[in-house]
PDB file of N, CA and C in Angstrom:
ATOM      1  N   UNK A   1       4.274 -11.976 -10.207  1.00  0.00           N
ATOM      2  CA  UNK A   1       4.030 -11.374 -11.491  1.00  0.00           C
ATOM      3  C   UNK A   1       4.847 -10.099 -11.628  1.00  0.00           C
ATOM      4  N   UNK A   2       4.581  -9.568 -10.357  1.00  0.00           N
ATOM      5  CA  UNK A   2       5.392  -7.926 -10.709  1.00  0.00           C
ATOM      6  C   UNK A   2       6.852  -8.218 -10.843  1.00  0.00           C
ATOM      7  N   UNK A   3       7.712  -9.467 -10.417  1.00  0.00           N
ATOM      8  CA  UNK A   3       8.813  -9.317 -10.331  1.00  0.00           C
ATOM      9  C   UNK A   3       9.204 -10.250 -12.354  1.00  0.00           C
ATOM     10  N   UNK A   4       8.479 -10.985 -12.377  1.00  0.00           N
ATOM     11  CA  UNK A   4       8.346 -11.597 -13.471  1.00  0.00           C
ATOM     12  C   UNK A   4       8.352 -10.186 -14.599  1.00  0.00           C
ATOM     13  N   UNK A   5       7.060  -9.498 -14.594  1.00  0.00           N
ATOM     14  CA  UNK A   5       7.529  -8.221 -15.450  1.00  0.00           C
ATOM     15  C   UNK A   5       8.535  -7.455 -15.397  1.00  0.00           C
ATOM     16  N   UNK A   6       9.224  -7.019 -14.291  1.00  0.00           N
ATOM     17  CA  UNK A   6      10.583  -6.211 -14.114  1.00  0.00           C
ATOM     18  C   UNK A   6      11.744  -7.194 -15.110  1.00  0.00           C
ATOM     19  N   UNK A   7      11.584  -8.391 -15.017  1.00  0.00           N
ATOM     20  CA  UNK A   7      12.898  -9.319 -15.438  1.00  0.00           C
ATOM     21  C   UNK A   7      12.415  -9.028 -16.890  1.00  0.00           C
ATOM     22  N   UNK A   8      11.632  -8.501 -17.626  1.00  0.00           N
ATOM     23  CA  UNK A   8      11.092  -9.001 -18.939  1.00  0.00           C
ATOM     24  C   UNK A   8      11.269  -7.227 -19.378  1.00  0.00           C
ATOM     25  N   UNK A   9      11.563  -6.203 -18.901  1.00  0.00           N
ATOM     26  CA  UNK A   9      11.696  -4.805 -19.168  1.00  0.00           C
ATOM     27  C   UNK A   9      10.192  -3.955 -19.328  1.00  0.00           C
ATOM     28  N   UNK A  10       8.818  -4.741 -18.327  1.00  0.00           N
ATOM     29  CA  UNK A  10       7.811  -4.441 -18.451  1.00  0.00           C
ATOM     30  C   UNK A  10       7.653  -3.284 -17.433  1.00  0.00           C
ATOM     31  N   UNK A  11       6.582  -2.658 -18.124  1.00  0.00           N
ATOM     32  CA  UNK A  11       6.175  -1.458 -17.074  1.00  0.00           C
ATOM     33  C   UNK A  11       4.768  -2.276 -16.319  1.00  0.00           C
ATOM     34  N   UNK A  12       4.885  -1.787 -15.071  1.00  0.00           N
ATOM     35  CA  UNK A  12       3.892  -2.168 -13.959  1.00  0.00           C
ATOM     36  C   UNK A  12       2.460  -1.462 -13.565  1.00  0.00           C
ATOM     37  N   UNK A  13       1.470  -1.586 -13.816  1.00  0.00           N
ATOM     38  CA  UNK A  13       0.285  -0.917 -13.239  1.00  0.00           C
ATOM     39  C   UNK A  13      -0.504  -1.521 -12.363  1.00  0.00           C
ATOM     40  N   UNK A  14      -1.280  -0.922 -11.346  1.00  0.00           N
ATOM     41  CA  UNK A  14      -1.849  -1.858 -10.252  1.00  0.00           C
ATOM     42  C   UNK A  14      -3.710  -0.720 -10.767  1.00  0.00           C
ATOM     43  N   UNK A  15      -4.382  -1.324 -10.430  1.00  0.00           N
ATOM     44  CA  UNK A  15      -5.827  -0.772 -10.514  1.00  0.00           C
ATOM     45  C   UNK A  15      -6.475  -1.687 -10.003  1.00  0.00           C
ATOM     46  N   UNK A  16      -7.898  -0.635  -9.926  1.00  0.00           N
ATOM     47  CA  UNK A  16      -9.139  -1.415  -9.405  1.00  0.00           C
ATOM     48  C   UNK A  16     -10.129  -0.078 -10.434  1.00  0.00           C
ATOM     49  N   UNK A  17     -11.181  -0.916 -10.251  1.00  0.00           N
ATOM     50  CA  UNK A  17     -12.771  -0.222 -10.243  1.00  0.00           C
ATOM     51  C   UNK A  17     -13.624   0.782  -9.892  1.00  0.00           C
ATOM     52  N   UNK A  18     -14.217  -0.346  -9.181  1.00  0.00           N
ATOM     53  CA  UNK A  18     -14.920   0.624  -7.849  1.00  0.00           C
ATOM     54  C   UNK A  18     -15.284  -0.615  -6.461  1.00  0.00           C
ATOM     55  N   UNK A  19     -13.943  -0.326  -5.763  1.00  0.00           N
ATOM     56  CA  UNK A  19     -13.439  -1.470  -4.734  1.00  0.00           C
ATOM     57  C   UNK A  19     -13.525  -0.429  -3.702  1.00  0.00           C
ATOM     58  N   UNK A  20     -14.363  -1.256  -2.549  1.00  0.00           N
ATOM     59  CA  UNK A  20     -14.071  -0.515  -1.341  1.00  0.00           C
ATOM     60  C   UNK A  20     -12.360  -0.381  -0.555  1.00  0.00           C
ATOM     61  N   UNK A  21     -12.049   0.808   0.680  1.00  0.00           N
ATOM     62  CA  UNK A  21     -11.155   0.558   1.047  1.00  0.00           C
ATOM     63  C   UNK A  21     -10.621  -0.035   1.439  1.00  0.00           C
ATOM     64  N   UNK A  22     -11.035  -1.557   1.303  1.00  0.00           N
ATOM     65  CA  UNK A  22     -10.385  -2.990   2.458  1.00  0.00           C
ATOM     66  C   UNK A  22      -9.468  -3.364   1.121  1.00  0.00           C
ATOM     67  N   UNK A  23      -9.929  -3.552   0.314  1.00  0.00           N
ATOM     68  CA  UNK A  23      -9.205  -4.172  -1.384  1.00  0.00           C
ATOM     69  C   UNK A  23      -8.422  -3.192  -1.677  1.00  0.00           C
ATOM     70  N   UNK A  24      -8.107  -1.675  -1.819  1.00  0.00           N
ATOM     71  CA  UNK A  24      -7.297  -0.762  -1.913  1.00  0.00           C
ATOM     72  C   UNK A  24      -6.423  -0.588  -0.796  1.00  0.00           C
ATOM     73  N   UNK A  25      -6.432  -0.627  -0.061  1.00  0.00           N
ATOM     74  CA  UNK A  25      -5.827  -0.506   1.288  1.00  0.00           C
ATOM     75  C   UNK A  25      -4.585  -1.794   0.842  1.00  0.00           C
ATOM     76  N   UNK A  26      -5.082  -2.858   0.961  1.00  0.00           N
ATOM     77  CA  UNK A  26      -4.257  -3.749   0.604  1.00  0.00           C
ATOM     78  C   UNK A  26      -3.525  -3.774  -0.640  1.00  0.00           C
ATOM     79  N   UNK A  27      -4.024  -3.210  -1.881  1.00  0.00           N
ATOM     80  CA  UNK A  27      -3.307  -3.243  -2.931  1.00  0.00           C
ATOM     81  C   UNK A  27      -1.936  -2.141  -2.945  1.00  0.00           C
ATOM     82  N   UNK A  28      -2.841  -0.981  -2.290  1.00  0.00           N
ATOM     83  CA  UNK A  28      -1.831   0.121  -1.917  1.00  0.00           C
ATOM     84  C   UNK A  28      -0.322  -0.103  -1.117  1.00  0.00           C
ATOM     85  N   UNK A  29      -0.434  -1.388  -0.461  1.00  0.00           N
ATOM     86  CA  UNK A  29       0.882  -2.190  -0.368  1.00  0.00           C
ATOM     87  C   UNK A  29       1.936  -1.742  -1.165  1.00  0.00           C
ATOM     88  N   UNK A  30       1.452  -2.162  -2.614  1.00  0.00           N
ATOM     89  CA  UNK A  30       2.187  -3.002  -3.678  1.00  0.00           C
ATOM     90  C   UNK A  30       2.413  -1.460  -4.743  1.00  0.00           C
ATOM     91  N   UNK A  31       1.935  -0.299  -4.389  1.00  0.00           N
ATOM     92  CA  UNK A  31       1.771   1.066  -5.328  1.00  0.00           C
ATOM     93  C   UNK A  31       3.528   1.534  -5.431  1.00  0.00           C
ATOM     94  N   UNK A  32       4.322   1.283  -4.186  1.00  0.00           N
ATOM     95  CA  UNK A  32       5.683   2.005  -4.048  1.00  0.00           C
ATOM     96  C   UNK A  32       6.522   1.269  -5.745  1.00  0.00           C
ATOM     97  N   UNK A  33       6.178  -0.156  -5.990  1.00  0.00           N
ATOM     98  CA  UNK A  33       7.171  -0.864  -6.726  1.00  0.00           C
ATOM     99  C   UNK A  33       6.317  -0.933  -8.277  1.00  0.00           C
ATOM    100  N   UNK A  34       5.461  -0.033  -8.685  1.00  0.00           N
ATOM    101  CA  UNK A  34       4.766  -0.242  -9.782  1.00  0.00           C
ATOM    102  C   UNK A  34       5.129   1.196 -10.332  1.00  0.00           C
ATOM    103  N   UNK A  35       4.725   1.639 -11.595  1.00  0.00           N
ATOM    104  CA  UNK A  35       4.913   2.722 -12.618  1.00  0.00           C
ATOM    105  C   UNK A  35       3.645   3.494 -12.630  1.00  0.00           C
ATOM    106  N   UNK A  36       2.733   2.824 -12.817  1.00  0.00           N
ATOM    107  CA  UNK A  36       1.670   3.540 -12.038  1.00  0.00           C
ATOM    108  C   UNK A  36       0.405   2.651 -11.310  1.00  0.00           C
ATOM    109  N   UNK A  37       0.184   3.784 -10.312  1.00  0.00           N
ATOM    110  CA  UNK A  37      -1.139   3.161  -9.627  1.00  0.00           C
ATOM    111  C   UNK A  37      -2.465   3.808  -9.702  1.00  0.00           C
ATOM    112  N   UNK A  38      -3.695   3.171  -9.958  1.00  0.00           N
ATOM    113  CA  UNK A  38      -4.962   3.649 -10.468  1.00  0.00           C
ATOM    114  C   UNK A  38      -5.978   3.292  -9.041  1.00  0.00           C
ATOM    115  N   UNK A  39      -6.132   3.768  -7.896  1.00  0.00           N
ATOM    116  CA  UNK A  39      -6.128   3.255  -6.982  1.00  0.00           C
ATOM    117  C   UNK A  39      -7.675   4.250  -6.315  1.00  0.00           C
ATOM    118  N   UNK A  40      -8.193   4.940  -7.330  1.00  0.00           N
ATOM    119  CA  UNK A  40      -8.974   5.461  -6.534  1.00  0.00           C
ATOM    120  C   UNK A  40     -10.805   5.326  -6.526  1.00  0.00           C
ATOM    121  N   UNK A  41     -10.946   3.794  -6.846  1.00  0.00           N
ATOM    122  CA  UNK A  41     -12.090   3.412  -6.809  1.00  0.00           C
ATOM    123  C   UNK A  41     -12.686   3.803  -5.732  1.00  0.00           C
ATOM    124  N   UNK A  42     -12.656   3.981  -4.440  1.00  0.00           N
ATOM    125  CA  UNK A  42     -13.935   3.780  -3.869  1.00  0.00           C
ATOM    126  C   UNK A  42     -14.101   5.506  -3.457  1.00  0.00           C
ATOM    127  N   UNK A  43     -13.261   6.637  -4.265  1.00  0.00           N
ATOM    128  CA  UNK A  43     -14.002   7.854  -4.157  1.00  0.00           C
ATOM    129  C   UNK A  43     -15.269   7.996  -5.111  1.00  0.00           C
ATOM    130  N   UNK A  44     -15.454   6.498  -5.920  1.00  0.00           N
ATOM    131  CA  UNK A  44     -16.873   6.548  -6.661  1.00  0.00           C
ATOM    132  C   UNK A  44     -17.866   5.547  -5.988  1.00  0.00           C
ATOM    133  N   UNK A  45     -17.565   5.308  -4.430  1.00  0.00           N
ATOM    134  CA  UNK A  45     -19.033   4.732  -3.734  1.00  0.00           C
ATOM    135  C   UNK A  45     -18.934   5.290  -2.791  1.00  0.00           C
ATOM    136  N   UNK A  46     -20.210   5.259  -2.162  1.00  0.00           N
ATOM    137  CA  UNK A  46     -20.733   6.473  -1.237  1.00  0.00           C
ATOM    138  C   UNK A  46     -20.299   5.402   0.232  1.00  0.00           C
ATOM    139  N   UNK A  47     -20.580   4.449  -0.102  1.00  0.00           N
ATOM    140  CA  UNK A  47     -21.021   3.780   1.336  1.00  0.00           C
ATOM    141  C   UNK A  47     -20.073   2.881   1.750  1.00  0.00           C
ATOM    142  N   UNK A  48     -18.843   3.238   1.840  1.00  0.00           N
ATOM    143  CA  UNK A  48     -17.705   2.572   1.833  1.00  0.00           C
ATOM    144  C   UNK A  48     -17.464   1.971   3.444  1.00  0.00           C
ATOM    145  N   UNK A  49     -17.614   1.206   3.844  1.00  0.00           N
ATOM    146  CA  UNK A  49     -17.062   0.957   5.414  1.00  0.00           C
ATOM    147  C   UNK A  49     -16.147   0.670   5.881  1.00  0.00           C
ATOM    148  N   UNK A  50     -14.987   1.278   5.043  1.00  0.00           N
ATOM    149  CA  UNK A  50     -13.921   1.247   5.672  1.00  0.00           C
ATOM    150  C   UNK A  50     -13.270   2.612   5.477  1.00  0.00           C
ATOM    151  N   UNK A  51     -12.027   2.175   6.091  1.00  0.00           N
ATOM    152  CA  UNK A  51     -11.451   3.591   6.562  1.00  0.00           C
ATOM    153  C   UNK A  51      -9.406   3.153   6.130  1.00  0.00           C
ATOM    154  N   UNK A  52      -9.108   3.817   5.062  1.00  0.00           N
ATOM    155  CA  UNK A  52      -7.707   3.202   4.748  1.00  0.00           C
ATOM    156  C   UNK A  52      -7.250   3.930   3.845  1.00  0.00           C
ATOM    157  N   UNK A  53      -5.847   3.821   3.786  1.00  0.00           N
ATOM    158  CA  UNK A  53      -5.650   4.273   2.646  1.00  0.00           C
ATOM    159  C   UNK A  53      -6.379   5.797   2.063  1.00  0.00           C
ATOM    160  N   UNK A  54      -5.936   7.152   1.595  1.00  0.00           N
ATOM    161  CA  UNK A  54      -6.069   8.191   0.790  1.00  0.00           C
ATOM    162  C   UNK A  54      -5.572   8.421  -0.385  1.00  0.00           C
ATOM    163  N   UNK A  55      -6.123   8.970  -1.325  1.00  0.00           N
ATOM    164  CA  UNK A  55      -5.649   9.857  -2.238  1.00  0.00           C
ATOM    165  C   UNK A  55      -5.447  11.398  -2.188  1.00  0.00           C
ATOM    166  N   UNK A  56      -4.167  11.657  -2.102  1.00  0.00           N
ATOM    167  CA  UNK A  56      -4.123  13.069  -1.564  1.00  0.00           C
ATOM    168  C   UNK A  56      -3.233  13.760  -2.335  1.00  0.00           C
ATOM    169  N   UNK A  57      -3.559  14.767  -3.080  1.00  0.00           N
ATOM    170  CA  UNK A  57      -3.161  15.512  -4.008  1.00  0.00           C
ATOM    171  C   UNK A  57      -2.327  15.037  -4.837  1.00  0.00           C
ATOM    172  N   UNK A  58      -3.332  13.803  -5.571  1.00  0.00           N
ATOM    173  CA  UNK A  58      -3.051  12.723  -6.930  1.00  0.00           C
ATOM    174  C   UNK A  58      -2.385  11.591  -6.157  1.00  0.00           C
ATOM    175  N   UNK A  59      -1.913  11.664  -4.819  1.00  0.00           N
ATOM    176  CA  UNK A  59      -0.681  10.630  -4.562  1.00  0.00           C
ATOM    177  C   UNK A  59      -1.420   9.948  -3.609  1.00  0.00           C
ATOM    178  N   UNK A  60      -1.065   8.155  -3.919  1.00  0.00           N
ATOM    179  CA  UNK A  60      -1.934   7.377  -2.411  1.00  0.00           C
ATOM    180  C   UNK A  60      -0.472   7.785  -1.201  1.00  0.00           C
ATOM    181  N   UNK A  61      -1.638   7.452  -0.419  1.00  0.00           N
ATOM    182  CA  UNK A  61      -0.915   8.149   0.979  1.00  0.00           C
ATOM    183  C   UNK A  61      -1.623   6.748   1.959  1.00  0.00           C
ATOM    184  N   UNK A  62      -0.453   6.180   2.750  1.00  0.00           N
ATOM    185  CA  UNK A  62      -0.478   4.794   3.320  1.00  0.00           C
ATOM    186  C   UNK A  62      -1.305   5.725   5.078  1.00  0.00           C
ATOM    187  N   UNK A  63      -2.523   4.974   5.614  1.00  0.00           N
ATOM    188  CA  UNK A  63      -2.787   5.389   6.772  1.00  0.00           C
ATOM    189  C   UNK A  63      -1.237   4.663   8.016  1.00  0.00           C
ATOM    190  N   UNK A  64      -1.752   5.030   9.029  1.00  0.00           N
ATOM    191  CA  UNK A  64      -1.195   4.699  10.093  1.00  0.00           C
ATOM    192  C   UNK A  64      -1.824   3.364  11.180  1.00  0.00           C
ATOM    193  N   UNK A  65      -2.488   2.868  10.160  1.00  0.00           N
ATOM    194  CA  UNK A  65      -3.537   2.027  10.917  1.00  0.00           C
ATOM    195  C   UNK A  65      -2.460   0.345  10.847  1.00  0.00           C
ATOM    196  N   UNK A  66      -2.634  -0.515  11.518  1.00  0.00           N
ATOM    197  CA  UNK A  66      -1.981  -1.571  11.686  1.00  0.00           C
ATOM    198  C   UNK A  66      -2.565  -2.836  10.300  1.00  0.00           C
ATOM    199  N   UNK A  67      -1.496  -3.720  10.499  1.00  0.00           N
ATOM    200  CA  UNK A  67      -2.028  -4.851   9.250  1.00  0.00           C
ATOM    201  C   UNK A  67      -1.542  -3.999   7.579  1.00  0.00           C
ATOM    202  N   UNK A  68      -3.182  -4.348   7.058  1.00  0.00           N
ATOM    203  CA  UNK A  68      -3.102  -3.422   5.432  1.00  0.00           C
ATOM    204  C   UNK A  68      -2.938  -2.001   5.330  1.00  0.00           C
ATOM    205  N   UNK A  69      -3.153  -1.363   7.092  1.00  0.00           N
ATOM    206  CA  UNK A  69      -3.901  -0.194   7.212  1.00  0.00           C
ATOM    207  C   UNK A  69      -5.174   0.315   6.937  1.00  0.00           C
ATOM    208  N   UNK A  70      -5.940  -0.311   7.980  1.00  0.00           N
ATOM    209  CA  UNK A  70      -7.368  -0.384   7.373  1.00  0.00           C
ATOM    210  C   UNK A  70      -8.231  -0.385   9.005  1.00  0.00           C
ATOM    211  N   UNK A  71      -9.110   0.319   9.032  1.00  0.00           N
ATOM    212  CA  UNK A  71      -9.972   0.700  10.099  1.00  0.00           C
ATOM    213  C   UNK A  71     -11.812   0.409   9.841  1.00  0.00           C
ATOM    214  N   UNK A  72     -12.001  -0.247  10.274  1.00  0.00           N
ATOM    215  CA  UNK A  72     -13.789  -0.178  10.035  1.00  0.00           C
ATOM    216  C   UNK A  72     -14.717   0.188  10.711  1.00  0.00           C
TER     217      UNK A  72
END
């Protein structure tokens, strides 16, 4: 899809909700090749069990963790 919109002169957005860090972690992949990314659902649940992926001063910031980057 994302490459399908680039060929068509579309702008790209990636989002979620309120997704824990296993679903962000992984989407956060895909944040470098989009226009914007809306990525900070799970600073609105408390009980998140995972560990991935930040938002750090407005910008996602990729962990160091192996795979999606994702720790539980």
């Amino acid at each position: 899809m994302l490459s399908l919109a680039r060929s068509l002169d579309m702008k790209v957005m990636i989002g979620c909700m309120t997704e824990t860090s296993c679903a962000i972690s992984a989407a956060s992949q895909l944040s470098p090749m989009v226009d914007w990314a809306d990525l900070d659902g799970a600073l609105l649940i408390k009980n998140d069990p995972y560990e991935g992926m930040k938002v750090v001063d407005g910008k996602v910031t990729l962990s160091d963790y192996p795979g999606i980057g994702l720790k539980s």
